[in-house]
Protein backbone atom coordinates (compact mmCIF):
# COMPACT_ATOMS: atom_id res chain seq x y z
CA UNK A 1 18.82 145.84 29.16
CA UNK A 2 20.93 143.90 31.85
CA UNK A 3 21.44 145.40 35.30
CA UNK A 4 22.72 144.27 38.44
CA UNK A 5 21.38 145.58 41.50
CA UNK A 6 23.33 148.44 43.72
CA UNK A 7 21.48 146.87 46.99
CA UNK A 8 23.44 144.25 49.00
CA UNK A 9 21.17 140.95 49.20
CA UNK A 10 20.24 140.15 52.84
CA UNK A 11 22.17 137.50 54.85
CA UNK A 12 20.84 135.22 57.07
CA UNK A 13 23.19 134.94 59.56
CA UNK A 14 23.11 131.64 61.56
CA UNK A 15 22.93 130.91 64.98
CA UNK A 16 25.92 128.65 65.46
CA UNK A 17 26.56 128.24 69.51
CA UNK A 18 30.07 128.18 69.25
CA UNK A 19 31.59 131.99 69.44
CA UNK A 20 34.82 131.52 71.79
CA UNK A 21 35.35 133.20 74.86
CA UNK A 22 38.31 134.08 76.14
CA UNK A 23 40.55 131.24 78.13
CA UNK A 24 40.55 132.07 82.16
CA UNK A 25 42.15 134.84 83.20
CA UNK A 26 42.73 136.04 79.46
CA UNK A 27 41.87 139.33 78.30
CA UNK A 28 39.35 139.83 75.66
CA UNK A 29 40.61 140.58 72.46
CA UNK A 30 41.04 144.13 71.48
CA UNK A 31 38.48 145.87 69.92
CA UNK A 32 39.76 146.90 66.67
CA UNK A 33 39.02 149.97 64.24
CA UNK A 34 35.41 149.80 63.02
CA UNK A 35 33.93 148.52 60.00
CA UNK A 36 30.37 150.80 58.92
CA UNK A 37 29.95 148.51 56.51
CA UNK A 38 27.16 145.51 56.70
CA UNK A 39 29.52 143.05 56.01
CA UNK A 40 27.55 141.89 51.80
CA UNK A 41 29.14 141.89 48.69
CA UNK A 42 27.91 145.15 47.04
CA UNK A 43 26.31 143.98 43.53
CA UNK A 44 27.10 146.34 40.30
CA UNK A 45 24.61 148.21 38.10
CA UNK A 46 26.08 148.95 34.78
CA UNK A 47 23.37 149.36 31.59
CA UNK A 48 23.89 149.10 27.59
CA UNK A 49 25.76 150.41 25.68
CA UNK A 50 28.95 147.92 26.65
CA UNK A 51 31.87 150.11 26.17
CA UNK A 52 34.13 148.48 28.44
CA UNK A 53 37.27 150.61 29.61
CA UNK A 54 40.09 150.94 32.42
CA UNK A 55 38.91 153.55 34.56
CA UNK A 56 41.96 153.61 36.14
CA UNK A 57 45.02 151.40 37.63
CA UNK A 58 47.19 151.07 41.24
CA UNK A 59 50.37 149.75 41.60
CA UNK A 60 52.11 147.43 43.81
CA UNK A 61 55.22 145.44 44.12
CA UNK A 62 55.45 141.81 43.28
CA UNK A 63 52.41 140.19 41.17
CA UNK A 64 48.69 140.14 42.82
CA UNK A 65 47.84 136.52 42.09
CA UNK A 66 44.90 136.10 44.36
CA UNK A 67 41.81 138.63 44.51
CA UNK A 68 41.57 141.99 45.54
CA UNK A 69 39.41 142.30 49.15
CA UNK A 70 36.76 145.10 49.47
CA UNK A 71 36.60 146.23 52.68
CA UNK A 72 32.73 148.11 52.77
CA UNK A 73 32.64 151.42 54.05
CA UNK A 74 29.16 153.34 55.55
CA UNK A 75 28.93 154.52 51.66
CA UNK A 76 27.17 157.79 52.48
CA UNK A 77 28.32 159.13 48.58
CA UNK A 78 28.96 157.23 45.53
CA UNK A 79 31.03 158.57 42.57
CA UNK A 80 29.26 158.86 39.34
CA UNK A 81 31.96 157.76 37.20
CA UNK A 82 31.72 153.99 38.48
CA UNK A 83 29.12 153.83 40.99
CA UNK A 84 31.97 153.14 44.06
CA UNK A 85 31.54 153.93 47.85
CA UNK A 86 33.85 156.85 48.58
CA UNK A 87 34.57 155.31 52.23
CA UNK A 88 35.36 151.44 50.91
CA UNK A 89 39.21 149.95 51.64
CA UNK A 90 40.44 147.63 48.86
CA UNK A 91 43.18 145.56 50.30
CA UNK A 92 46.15 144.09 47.92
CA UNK A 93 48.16 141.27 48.87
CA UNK A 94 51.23 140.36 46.29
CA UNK A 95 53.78 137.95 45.69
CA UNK A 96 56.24 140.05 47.42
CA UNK A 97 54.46 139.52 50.83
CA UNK A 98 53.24 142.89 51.09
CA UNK A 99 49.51 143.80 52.06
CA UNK A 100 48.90 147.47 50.23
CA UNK A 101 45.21 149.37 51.50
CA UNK A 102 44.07 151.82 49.24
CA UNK A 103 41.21 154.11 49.29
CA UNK A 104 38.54 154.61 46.30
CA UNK A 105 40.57 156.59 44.43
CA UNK A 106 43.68 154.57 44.39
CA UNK A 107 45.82 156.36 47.20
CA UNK A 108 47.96 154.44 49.69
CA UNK A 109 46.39 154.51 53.01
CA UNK A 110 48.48 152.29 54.68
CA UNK A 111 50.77 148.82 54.06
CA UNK A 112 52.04 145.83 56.13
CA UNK A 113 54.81 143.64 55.25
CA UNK A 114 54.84 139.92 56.07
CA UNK A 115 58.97 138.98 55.94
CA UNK A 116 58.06 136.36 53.95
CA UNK A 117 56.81 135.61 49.80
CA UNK A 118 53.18 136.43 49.33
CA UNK A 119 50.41 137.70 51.27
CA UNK A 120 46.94 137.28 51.20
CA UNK A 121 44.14 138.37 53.05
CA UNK A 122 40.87 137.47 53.72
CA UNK A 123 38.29 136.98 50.85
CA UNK A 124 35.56 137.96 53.66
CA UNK A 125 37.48 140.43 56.25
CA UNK A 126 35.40 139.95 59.77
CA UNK A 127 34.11 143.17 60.92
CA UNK A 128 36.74 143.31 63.46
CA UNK A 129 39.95 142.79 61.48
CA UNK A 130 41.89 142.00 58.37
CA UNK A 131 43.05 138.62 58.57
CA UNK A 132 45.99 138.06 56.77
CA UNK A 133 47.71 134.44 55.63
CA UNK A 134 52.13 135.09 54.41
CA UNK A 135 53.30 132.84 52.52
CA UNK A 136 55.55 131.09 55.88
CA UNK A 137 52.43 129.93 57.40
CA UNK A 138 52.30 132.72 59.79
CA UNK A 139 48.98 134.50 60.24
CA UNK A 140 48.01 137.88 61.05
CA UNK A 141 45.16 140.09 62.56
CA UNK A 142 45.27 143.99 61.16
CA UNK A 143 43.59 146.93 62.35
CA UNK A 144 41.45 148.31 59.37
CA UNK A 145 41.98 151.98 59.94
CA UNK A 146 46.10 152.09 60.07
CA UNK A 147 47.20 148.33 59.46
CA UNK A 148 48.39 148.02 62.89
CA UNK A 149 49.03 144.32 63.85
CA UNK A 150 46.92 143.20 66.57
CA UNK A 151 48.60 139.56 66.96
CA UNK A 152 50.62 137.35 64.39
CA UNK A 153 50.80 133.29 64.98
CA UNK A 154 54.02 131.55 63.29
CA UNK A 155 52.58 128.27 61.96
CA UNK A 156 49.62 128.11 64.16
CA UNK A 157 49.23 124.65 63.52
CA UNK A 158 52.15 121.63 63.07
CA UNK A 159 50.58 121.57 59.64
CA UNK A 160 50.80 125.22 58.76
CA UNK A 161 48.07 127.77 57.25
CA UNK A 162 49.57 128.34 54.21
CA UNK A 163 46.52 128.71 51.80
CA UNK A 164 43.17 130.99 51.78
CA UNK A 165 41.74 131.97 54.86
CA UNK A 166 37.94 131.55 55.54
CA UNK A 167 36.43 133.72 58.19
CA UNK A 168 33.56 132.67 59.99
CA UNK A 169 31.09 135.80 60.84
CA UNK A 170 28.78 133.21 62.63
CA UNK A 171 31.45 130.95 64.52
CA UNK A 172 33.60 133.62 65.20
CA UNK A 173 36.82 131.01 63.74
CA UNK A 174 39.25 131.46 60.77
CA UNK A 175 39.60 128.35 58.75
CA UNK A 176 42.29 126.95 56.66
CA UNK A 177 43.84 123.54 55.64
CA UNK A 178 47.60 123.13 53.95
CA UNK A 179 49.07 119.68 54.66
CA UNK A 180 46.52 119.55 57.37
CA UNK A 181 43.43 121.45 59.07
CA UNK A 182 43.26 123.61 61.73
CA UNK A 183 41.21 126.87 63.59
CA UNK A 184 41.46 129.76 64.92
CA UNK A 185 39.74 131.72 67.48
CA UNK A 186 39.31 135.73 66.96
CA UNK A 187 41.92 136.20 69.57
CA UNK A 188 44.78 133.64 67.32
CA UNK A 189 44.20 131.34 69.68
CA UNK A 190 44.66 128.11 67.64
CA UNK A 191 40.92 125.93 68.47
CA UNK A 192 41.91 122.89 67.18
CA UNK A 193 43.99 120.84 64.27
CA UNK A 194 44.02 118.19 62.90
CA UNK A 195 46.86 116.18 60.59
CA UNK A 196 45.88 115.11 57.49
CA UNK A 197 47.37 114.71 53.87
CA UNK A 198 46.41 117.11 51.70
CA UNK A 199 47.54 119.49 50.36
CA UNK A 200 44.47 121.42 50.40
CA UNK A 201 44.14 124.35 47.82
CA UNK A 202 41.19 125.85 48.03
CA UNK A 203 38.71 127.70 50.97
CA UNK A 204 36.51 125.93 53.00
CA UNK A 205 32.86 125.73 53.47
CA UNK A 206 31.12 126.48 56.94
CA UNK A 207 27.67 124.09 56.63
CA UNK A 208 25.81 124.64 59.81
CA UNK A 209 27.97 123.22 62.39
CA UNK A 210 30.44 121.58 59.80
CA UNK A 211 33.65 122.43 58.32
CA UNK A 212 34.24 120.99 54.67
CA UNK A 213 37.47 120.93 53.34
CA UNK A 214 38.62 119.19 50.23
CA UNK A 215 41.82 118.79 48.63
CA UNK A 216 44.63 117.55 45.79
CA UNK A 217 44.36 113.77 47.81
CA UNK A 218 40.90 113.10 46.32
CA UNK A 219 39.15 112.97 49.43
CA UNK A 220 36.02 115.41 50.90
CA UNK A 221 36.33 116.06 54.71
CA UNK A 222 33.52 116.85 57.17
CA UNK A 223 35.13 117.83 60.31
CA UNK A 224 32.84 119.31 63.40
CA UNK A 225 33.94 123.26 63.20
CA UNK A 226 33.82 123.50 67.08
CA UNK A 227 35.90 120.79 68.19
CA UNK A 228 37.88 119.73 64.53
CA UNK A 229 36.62 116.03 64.78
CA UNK A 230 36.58 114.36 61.61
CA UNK A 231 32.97 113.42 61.15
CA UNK A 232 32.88 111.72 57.74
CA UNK A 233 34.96 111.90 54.27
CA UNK A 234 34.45 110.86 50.86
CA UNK A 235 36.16 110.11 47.62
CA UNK A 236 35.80 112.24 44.66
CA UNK A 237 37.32 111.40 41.16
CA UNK A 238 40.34 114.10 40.61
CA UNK A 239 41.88 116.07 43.39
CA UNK A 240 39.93 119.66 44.26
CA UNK A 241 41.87 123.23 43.86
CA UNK A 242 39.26 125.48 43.74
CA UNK A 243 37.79 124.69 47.15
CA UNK A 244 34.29 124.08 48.31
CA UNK A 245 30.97 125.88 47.84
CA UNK A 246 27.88 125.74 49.83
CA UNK A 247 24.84 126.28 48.61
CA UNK A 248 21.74 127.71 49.84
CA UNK A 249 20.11 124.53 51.18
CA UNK A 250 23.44 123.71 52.62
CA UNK A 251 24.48 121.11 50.59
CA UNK A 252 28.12 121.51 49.50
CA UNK A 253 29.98 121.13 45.76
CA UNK A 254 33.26 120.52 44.17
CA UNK A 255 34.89 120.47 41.19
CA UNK A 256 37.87 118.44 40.42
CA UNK A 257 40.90 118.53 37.98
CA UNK A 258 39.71 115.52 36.24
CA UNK A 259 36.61 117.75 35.25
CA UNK A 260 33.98 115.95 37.62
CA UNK A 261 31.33 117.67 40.16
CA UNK A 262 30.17 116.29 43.11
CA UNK A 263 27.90 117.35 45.41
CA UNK A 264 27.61 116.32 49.09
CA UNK A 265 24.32 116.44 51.30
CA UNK A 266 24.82 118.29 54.64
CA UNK A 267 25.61 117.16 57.35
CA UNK A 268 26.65 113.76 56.74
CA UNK A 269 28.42 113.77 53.92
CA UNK A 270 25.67 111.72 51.80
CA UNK A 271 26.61 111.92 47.90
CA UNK A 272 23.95 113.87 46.12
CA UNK A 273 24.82 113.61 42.60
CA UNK A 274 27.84 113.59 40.12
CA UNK A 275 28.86 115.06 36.43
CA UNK A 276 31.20 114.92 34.39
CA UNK A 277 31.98 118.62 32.56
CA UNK A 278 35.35 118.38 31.29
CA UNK A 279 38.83 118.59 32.41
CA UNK A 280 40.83 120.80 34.52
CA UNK A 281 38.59 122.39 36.77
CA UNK A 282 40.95 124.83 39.03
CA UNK A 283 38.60 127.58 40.15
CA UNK A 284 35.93 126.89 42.93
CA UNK A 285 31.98 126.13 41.10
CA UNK A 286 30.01 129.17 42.53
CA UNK A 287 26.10 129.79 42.39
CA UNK A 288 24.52 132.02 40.40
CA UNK A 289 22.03 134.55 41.11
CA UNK A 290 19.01 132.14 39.62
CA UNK A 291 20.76 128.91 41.59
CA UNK A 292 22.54 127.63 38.50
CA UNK A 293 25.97 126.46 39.79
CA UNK A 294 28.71 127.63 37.13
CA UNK A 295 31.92 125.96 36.76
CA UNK A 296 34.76 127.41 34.54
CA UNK A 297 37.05 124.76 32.93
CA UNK A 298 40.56 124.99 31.99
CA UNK A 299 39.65 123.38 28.45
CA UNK A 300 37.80 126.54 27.58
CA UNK A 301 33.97 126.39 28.63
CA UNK A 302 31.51 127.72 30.90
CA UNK A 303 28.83 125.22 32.16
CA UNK A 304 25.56 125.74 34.27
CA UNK A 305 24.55 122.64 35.84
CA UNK A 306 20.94 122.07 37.70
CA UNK A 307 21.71 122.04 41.67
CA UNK A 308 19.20 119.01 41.95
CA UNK A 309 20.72 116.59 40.09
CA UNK A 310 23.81 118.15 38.02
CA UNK A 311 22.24 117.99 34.77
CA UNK A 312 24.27 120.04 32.30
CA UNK A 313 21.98 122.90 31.59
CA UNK A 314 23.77 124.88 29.08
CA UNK A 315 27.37 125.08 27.84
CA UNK A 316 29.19 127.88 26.35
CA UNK A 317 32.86 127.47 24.31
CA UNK A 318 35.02 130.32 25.36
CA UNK A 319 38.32 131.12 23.26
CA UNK A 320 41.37 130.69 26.52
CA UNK A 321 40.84 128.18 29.78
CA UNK A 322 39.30 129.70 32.72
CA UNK A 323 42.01 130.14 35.78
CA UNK A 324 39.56 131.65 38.44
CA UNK A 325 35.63 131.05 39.60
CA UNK A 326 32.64 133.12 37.35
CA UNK A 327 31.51 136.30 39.14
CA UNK A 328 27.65 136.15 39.48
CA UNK A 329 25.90 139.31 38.58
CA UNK A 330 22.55 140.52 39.78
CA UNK A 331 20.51 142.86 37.78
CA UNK A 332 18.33 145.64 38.98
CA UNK A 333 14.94 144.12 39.62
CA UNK A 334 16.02 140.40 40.15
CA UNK A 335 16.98 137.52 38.01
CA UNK A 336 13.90 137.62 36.00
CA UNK A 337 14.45 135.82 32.34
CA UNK A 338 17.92 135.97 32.04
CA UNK A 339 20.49 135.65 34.47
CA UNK A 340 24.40 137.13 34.38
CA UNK A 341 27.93 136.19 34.87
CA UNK A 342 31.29 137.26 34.16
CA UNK A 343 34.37 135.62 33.94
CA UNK A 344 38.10 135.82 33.75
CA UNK A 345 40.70 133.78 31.00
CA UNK A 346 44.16 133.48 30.73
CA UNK A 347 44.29 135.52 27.36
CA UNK A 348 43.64 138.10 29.61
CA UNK A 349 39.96 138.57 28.72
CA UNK A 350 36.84 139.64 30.69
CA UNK A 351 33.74 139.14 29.60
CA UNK A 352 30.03 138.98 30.59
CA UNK A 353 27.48 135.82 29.98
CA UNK A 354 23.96 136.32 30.00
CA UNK A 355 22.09 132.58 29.91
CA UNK A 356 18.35 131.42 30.80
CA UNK A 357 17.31 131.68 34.05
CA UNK A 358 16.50 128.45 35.90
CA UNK A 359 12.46 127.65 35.79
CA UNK A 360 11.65 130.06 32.75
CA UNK A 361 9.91 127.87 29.92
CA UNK A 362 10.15 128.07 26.27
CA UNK A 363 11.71 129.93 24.07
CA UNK A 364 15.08 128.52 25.27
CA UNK A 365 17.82 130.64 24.50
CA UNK A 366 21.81 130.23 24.32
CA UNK A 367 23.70 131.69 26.46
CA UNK A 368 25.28 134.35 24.72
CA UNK A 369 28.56 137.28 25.80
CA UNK A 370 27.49 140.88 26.76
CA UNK A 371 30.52 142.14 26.07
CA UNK A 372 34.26 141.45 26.53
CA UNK A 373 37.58 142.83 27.08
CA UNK A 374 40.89 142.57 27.37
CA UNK A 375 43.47 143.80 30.28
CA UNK A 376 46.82 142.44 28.69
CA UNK A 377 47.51 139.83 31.41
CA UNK A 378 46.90 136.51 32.16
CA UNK A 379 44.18 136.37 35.08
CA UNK A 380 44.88 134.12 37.85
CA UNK A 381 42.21 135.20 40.23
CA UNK A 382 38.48 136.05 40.12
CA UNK A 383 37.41 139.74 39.68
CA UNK A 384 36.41 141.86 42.50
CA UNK A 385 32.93 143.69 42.08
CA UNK A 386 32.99 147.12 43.08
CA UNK A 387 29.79 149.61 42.36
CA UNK A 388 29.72 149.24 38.77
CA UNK A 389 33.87 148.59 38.04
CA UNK A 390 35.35 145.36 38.06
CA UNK A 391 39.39 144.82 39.99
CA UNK A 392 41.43 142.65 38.61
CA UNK A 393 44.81 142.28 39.81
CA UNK A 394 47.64 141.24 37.24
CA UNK A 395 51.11 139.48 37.32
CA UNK A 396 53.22 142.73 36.55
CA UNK A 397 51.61 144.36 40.09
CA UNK A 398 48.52 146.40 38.54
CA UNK A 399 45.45 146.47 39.48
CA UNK A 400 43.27 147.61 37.01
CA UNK A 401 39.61 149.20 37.25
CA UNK A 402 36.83 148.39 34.50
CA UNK A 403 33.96 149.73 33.75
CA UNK A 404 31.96 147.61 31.29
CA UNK A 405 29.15 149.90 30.87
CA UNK A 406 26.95 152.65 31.59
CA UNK A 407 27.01 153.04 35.62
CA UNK A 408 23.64 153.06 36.95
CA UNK A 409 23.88 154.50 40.74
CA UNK A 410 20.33 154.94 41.94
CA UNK A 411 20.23 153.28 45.25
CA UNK A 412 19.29 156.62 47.04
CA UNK A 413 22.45 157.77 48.47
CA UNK A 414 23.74 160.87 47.41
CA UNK A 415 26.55 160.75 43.89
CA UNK A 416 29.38 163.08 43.83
């Protein structure tokens, strides 16, 4: 039986001395509505038998290319039917430049329009705000409760913001690169930026005090996340879409479109190790519950590699190329033998790996699918994890709830 736990994994938040004040005789920023929620990625409990179904569907205009945002509520009752916090906010951003909040159960709570093709928020909203990127370059800060805008910046930068934003909890900056790099303070005060080629796909990485950034050029960048100096930068073989991932002993790893992974010691930028996995990586590598870092490949395979040295561990054929990064999935009492991930395709398919936990000995074992299922779309972006339901947003404007199993809600808070 294959769980994943209901209880958000502790963060340990560092101490990074660089949370902005104000400028002289500025106001401090408003204090906006606020967020109950502790800020984690609630992990899904689901249980044999795999049955998986749409639990149900919400609508918006335009197609919802990147990933939906959970916003966590207090969660003081879950629903039986898919384990989800009656209080959490799932923000939608579309093609049509519209950001859509809904409530649990799929009803509009509020919306805010950019002017302007595509809009996407946040993957980590701040507990302050929704931070919101349009498609001119402009950014946005949104009150939670009503979608009120607290300030909007028109290209904040000479460069532009025009791809993901990362948030910084712990330097208290947004981050993003497009044809350059810049940041932001809470307020939209623009900290710093810097002009560089790029462009630069994918989210940054905050390693201790520096800000990686990697991009279609072929080149890593280490830039100083207070001040935006450029502090080292390195050559990788393919340019990088997916963006960068840190792991936990701060090291940071990409994956190029020519199908090689790098990995970069912290905080100088020393080269740690590089494989070769295939072609056409576009989604960011992630790391897996048991440290395994998983890379889905546009030639249609899943790969584990060892974070020490980037030995292929296992790899897995899959029947469509992977668009988006694997989902991790925690089960209910830790890794243990086995460890779990899920992951999107462009046939449209969703389905769940289990593989061999890194450090358990003989008898090896294959990694082998759970389950799988199939929405009718294409999948561009990486599922959302909600209770026990997975969100995937689709190209005709649906988002779509599944359930691949049996919810399991026992975390001690009262079900409805």
């Amino acid at each position: 039986m294959w769980l994943g736990a209901c209880t958000p994994p502790a963060a340990a938040p560092r101490a990074l001395p660089f949370d902005p004040l104000p400028a002289a005789g500025e106001e401090d920023p408003p204090t906006l509505a606020d967020d109950a929620g502790d800020g984690t990625e609630r992990l899904a409990r689901w249980s044999p038998p795999f049955a998986p179904r749409v639990a149900a569907e919400l609508h918006v205009a335009g197609a919802v290319l990147g990933p939906v945002v959970l916003r966590h509520g207090a969660c003081p009752t879950r629903r039986r039917s898919d384990c989800a916090c009656e209080d959490d906010l799932l923000l939608v951003g579309s093609t049509a430049g519209v950001l859509a909040a809904f409530d649990v159960e799929g009803n509009p709570v509020w919306e805010y329009a950019c002017g302007a093709a595509d809009a996407r928020p946040s993957v980590a909203p701040s507990g302050e705000a929704v931070f919101l990127r349009c498609g001119d370059g402009s950014v946005a800060a949104l009150d939670p409760g009503d979608g009120h805008e607290r300030w909007r910046i028109a290209r904040p930068a000479r460069a532009g913001l025009a791809t993901p934003l990362e948030w910084s909890p712990w330097a208290g900056m947004l981050f993003a690169g497009d044809d350059g790099l810049a940041a932001l303070h809470r307020s939209g005060a623009v900290a710093w930026s810097w002009p560089a080629p790029g462009p630069f796909a994918g989210r940054p990485a905050l390693s201790g005090r520096v800000i990686v950034f990697a991009g279609l050029d072929r080149i890593v960048r280490g830039h100083d996340a207070e001040t935006g100096e450029e502090l080292w930068r390195r050559w990788v073989v393919g340019g990088v879409e997916g963006g960068v991932l840190e792991l936990e002993n701060s090291d940071v790893v990409v994956a190029t479109l020519y199908g090689h992974v790098h990995a970069f010691g912290m905080p100088d930028g020393a080269p740690r190790w590089e494989t070769t996995v295939g072609t056409l990586a576009r989604g960011s590598p992630v790391e897996g519950t048991d440290g395994t870092i998983l890379v889905g490949l546009m030639d249609g395979a899943l790969v584990g590699l060892a974070p020490e040295d980037g030995a292929v561990a296992w790899g897995l054929g899959v029947p469509a190329p992977i668009l988006a990064a694997p989902l991790p999935i925690e089960r209910g009492e830790g890794v243990g033998e086995r460890a779990s991930v899920v992951y999107a395709d462009r046939d449209g398919f969703l389905a769940e790996v289990s593989y061999r936990a890194r450090g358990v000995v003989l008898p090896a074992e294959a990694p082998e699918e759970s389950w799988r299922f199939n929405v009718g779309l294409s999948i561009e972006a990486r599922p959302t994890l909600e209770g026990a339901s997975l969100l995937v947003g689709l190209e005709d404007g649906r988002v779509v709830r599944v359930v691949p199993g049996e919810p399991q809600c026992g975390d001690g808070v009262e079900e409805r």
